[in-house]
N, C-alpha and C. Protein backbone atom coordinates (compact mmCIF):
# COMPACT_ATOMS: atom_id res chain seq x y z
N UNK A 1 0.83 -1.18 0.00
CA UNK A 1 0.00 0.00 0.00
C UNK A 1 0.88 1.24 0.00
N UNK A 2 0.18 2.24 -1.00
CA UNK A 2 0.81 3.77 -0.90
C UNK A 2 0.00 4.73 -0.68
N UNK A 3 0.52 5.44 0.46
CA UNK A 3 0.12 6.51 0.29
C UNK A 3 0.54 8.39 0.56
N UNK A 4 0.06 9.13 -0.15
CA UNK A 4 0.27 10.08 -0.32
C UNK A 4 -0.20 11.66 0.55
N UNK A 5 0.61 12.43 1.08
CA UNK A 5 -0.09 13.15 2.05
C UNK A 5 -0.11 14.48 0.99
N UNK A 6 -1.58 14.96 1.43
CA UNK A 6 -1.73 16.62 0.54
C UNK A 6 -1.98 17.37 1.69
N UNK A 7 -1.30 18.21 1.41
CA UNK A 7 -1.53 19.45 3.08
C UNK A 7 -2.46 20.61 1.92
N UNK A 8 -3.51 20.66 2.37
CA UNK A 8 -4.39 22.14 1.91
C UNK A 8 -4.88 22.73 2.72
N UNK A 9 -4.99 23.75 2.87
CA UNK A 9 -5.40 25.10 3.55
C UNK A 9 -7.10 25.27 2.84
N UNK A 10 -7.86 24.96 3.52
CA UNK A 10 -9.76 25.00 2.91
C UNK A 10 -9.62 26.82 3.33
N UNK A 11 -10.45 27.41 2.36
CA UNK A 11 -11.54 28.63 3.08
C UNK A 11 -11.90 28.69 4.36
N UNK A 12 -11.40 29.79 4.76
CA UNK A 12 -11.98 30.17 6.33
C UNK A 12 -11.07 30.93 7.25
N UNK A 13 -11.67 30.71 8.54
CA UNK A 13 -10.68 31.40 9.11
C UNK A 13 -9.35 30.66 9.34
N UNK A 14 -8.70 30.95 9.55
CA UNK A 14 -6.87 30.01 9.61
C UNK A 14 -6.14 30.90 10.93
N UNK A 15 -5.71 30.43 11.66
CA UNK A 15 -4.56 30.69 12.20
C UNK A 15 -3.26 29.88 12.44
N UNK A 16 -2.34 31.02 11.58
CA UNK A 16 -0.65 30.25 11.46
C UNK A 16 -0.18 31.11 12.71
N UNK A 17 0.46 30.13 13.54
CA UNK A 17 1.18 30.37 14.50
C UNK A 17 2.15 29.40 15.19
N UNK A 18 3.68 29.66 15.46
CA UNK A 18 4.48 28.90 15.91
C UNK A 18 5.38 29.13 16.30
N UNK A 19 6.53 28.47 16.85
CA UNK A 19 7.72 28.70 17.52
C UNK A 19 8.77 27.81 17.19
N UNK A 20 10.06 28.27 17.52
CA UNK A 20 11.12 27.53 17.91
C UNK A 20 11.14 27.54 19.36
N UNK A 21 11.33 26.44 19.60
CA UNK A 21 11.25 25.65 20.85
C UNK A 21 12.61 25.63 21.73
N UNK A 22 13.41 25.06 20.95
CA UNK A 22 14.92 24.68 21.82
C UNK A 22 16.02 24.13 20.62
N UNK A 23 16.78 24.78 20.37
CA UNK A 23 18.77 24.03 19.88
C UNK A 23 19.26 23.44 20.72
N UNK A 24 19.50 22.08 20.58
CA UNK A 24 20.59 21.61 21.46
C UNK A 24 21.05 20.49 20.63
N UNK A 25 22.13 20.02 21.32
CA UNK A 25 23.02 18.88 20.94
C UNK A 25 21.74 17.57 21.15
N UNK A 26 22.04 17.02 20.23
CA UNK A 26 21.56 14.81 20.62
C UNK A 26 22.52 14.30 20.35
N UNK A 27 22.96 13.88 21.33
CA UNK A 27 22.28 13.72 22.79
C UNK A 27 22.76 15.14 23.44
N UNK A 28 21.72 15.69 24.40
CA UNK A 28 21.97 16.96 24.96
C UNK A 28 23.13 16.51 26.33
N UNK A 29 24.51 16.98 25.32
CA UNK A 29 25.63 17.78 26.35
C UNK A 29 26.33 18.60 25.84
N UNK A 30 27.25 19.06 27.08
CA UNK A 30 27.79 20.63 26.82
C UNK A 30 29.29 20.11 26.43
N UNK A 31 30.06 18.89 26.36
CA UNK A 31 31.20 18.61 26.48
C UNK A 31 31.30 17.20 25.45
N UNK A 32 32.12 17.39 24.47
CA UNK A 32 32.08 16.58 22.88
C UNK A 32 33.53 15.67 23.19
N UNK A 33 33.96 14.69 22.95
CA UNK A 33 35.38 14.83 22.17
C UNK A 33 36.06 14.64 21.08
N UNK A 34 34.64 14.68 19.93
CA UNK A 34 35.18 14.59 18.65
C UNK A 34 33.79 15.04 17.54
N UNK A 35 33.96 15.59 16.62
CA UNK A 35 32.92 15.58 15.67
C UNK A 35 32.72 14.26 14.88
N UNK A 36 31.65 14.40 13.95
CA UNK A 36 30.57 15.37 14.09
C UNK A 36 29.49 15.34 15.20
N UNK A 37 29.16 16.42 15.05
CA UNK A 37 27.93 16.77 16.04
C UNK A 37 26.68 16.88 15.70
N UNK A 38 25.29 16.43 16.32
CA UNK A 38 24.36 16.23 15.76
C UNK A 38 23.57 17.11 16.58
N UNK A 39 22.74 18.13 16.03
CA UNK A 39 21.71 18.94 16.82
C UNK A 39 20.29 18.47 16.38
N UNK A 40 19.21 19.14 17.75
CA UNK A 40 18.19 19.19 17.48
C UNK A 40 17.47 20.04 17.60
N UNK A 41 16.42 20.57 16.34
CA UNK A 41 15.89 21.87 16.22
C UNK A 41 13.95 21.46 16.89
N UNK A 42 13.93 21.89 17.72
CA UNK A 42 12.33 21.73 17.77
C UNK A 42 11.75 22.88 17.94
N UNK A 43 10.42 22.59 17.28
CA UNK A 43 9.48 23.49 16.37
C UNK A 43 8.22 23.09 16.98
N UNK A 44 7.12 24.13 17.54
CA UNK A 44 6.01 23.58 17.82
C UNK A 44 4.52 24.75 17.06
N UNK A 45 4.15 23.92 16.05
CA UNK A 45 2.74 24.53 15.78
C UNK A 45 1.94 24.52 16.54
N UNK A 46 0.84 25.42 17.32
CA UNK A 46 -0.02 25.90 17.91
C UNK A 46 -1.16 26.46 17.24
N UNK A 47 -0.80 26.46 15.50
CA UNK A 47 -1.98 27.11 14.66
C UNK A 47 -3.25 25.97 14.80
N UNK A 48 -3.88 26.70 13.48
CA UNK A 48 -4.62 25.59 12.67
C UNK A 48 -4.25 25.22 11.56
N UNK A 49 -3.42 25.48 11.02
CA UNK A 49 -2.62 24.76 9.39
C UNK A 49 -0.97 24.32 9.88
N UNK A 50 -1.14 23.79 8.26
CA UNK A 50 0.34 23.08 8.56
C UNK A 50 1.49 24.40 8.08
N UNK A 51 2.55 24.28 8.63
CA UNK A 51 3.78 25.30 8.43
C UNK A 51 4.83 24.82 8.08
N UNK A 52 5.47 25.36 7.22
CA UNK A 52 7.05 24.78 6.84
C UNK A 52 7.94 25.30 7.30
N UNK A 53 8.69 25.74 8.37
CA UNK A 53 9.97 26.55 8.98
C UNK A 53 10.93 26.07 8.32
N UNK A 54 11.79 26.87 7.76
CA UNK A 54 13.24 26.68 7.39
C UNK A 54 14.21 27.74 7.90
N UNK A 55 15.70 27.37 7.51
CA UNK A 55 16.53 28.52 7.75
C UNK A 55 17.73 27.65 7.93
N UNK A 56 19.06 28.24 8.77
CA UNK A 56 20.28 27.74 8.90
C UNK A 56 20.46 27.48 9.77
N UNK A 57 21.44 26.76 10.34
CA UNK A 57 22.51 26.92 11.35
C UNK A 57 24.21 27.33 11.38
N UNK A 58 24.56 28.16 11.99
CA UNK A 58 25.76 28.56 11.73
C UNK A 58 26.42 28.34 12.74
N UNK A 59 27.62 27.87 12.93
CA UNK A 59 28.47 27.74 14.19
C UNK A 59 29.59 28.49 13.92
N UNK A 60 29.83 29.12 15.45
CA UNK A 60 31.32 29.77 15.16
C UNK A 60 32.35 29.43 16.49
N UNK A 61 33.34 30.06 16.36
CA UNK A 61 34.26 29.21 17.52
C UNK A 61 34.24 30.28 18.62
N UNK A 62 35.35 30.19 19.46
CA UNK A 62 36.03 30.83 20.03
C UNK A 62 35.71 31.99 20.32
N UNK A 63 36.55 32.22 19.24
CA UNK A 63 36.86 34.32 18.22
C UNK A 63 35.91 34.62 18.08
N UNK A 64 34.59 33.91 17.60
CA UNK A 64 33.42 34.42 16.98
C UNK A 64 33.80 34.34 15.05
N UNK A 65 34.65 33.38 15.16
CA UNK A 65 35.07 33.08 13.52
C UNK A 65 33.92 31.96 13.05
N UNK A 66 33.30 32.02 11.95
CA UNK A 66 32.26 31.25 11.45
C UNK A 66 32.97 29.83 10.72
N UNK A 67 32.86 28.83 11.43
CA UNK A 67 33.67 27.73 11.17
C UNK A 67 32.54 26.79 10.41
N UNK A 68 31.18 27.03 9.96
CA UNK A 68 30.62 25.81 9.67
C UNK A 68 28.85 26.54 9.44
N UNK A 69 28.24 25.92 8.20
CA UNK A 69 26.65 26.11 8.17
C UNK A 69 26.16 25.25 7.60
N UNK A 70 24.71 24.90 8.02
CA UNK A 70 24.31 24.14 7.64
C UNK A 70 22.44 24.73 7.35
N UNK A 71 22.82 24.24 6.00
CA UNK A 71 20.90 24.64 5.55
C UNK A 71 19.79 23.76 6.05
N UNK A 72 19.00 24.66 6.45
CA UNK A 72 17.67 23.50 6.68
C UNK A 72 16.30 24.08 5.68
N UNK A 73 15.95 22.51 5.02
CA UNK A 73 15.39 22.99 4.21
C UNK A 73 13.89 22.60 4.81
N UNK A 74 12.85 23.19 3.50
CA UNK A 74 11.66 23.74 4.65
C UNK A 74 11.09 21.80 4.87
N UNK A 75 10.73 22.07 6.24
CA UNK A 75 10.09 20.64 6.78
C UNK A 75 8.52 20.97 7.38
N UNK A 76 7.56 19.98 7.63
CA UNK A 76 6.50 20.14 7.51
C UNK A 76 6.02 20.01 8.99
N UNK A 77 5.14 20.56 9.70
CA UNK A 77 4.71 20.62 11.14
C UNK A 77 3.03 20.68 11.48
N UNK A 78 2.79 19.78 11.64
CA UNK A 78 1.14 19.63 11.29
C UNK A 78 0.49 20.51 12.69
N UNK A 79 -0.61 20.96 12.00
CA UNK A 79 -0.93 21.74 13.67
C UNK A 79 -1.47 21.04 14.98
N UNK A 80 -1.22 21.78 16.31
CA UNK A 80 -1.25 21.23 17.09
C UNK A 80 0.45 19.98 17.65
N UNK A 81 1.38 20.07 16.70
CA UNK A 81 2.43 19.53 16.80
C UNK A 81 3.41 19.85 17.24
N UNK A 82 4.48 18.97 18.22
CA UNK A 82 5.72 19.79 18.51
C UNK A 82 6.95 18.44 17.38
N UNK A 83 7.58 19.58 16.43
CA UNK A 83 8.54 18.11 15.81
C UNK A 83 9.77 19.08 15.92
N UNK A 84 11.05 17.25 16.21
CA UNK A 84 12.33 17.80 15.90
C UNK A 84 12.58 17.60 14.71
N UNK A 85 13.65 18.63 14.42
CA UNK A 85 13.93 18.10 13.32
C UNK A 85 15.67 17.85 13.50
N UNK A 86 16.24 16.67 13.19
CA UNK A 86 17.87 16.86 13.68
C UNK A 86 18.71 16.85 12.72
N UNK A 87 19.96 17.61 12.72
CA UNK A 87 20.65 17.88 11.82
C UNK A 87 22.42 17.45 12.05
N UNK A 88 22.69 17.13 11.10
CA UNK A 88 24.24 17.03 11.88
C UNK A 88 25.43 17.78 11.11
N UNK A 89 26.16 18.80 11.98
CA UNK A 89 27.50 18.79 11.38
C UNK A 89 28.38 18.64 11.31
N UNK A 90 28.79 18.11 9.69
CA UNK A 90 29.86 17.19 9.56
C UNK A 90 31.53 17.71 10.03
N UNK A 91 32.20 18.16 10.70
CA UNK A 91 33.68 18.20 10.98
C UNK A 91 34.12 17.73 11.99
N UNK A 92 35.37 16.96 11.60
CA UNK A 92 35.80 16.10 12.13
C UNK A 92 36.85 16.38 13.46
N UNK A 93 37.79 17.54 12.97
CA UNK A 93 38.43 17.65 13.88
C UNK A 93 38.12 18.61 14.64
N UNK A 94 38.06 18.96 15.85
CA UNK A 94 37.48 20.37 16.34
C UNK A 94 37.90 20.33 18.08
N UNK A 95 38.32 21.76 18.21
CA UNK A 95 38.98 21.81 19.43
C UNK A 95 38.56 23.11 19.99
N UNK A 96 37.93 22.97 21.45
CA UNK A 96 37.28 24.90 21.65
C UNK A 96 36.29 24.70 22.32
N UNK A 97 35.82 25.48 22.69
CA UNK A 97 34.63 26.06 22.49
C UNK A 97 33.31 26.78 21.22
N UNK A 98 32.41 26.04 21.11
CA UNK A 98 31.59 26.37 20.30
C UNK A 98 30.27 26.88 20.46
N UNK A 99 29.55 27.63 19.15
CA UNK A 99 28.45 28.14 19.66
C UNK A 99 27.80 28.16 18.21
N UNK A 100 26.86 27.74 18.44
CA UNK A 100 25.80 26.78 17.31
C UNK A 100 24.71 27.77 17.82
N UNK A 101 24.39 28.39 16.38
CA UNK A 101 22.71 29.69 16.52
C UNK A 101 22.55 29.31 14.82
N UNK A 102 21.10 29.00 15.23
CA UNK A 102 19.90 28.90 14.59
C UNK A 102 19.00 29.85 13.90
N UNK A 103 18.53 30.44 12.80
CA UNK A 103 17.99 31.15 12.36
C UNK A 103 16.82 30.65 11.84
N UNK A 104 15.52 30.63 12.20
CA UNK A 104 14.85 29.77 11.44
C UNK A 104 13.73 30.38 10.97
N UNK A 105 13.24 30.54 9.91
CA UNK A 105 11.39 31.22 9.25
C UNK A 105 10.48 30.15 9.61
N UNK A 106 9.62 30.98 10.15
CA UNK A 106 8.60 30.46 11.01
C UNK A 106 7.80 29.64 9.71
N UNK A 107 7.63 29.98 8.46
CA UNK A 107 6.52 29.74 7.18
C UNK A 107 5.86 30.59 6.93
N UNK A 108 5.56 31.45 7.39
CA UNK A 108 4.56 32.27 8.08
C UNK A 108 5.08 33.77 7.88
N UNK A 109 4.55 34.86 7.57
CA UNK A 109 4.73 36.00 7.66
C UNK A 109 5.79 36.96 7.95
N UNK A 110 6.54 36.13 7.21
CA UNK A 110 8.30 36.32 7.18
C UNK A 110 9.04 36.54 8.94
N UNK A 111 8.26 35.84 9.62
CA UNK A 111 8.47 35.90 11.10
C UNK A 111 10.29 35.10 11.25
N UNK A 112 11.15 35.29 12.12
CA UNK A 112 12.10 34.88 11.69
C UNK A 112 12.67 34.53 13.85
N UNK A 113 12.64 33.43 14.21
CA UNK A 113 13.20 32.99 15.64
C UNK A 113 14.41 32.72 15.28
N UNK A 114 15.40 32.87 16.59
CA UNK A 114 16.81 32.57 16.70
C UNK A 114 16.87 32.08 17.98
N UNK A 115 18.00 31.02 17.89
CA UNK A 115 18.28 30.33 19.15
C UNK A 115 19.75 30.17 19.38
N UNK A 116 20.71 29.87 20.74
CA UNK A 116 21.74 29.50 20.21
C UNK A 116 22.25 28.38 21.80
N UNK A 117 23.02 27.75 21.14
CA UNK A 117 23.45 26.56 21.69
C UNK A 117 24.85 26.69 22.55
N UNK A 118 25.71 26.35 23.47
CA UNK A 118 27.12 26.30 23.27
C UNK A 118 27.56 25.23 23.78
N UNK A 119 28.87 24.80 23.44
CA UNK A 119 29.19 23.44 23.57
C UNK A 119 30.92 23.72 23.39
N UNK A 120 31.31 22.41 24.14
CA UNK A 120 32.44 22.52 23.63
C UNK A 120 33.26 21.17 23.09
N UNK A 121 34.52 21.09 22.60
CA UNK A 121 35.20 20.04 21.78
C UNK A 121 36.60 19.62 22.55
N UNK A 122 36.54 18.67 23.31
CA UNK A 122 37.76 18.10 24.01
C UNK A 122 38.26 17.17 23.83
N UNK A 123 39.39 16.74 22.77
CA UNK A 123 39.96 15.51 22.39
C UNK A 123 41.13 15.32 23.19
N UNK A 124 40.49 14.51 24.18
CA UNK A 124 41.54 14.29 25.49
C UNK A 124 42.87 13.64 25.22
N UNK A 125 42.99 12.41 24.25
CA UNK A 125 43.43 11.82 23.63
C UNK A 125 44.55 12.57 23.15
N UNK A 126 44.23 13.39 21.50
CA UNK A 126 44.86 14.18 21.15
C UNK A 126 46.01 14.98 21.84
N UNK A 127 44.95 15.41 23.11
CA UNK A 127 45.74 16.63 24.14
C UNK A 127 47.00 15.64 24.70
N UNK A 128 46.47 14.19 25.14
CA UNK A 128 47.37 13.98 26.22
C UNK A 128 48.76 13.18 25.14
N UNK A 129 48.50 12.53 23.85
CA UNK A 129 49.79 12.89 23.09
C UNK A 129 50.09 13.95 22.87
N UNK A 130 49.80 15.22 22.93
CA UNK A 130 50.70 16.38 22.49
C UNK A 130 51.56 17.20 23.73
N UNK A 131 50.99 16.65 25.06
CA UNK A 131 51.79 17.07 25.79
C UNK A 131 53.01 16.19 26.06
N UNK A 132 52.64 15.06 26.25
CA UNK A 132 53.38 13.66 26.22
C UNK A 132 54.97 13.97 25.23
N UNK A 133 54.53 14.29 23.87
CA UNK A 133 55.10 14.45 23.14
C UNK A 133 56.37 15.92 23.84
N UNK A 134 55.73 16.79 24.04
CA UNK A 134 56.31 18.17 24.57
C UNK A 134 57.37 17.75 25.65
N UNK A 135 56.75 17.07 26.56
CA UNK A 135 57.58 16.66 27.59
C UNK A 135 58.89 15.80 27.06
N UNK A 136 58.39 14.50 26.45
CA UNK A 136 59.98 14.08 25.53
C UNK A 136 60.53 14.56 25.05
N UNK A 137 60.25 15.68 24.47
CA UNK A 137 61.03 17.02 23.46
C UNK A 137 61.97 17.59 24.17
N UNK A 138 61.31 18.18 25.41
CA UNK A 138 62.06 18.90 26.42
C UNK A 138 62.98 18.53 27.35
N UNK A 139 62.45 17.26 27.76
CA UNK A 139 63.66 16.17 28.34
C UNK A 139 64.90 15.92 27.87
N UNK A 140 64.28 15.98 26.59
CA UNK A 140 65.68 15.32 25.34
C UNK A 140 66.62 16.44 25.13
N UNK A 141 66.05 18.32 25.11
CA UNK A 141 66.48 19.10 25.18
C UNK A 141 67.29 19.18 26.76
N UNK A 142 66.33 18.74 27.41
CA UNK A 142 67.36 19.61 28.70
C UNK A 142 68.93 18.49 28.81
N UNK A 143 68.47 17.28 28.54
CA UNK A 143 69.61 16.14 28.45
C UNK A 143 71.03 16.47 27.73
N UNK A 144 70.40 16.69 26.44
CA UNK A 144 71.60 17.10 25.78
C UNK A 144 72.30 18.48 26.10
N UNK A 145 71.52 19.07 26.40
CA UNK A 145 72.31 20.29 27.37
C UNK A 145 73.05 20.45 28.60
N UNK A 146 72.41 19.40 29.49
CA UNK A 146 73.31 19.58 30.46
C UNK A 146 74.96 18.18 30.72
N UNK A 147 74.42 17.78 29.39
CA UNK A 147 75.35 16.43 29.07
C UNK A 147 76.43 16.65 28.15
N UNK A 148 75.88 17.90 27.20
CA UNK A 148 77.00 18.20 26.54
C UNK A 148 77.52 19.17 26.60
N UNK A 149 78.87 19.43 26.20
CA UNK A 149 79.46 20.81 26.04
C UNK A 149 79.59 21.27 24.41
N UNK A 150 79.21 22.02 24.07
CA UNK A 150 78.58 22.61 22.51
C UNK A 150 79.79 23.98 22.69
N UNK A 151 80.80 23.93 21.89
CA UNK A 151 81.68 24.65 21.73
C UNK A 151 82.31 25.31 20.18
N UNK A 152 82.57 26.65 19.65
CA UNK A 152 82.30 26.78 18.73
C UNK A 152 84.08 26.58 18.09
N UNK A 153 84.30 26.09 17.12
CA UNK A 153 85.44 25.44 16.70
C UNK A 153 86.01 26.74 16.23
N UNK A 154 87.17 27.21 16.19
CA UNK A 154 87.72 28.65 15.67
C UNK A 154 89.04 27.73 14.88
N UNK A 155 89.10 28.33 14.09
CA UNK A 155 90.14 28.09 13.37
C UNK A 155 91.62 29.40 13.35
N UNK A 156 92.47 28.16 13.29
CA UNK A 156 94.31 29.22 12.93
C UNK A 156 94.44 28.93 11.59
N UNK A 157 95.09 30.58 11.55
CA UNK A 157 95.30 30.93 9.96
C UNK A 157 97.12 30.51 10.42
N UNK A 158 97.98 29.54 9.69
CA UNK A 158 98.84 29.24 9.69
C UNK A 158 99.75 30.32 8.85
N UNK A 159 99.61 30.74 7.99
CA UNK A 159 99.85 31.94 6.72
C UNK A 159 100.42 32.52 7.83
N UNK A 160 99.28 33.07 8.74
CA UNK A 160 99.63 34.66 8.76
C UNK A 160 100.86 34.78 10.05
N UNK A 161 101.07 33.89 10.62
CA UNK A 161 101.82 33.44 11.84
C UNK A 161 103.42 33.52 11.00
């Protein structure tokens, strides 16, 4: 069996009305240690028709440097409904603090909600070879320093004698 959904709007009175609800991470935490990351956008109709909200998400770091967006294209919210819709973005390596905001059109009367998220990216792993690493570096430096004597070779001009 198939079947097919038609959303129509009949004659009458109508009320479009809705919200963004909440951005957050799925699973909701504040502390990552690797991408990607998957958010969830929820949307709740309260009208009497169905609405399509769309819009972006943009994440930026730190600095407030825009590291990443992602389009959302328009999705459908029947009235009386609260839906997520989840999105994921794709990068892999990521280290910081982040902050994930939402721009989204309601469907509706060019109405436009914003939300924003923050989170951050801790690759413990990563961290604890790179200090690991630092420390053998420096060991190896202080070793050969206090083990060797590094002296600069001068040369005699026999000629001039």
């Amino acid at each position: 069996r198939v079947g097919t959904l038609f959303y129509v709007v009949t004659p009458g009175e109508v009320e479009r009305d809705g919200q963004l609800i909440e951005l957050a991470t799925v699973p909701k935490r504040k502390v990552y240690l690797s991408g990607p990351i998957n958010f969830g956008i929820v949307f709740e109709n309260t009208g009497s028709v169905h609405l399509t909200p769309a819009g972006s998400l943009s994440v930026t770091n730190l600095f407030g440097d825009e590291v990443g967006v992602v389009e959302l294209p328009p999705w459908f919210v029947l009235p009386g409904a609260v839906r997520t819709r989840e999105i994921t973005w794709n990068r892999e390596f990521l280290i910081g603090r982040y902050k994930a905001t939402v721009t989204l059109n309601r469907g509706y009367d060019g109405l436009v909600d914003e939300a924003s998220y923050t989170f951050w990216v801790i690759p413990w792993k990563f961290m604890v070879y790179t200090f690991v690493g630092l420390f053998v570096f420096f060991f190896v430096i202080r070793f050969f320093v206090r083990n060797f004597e590094f002296k600069r070779k001068t040369s005699t001009n026999s000629l001039s004698e």
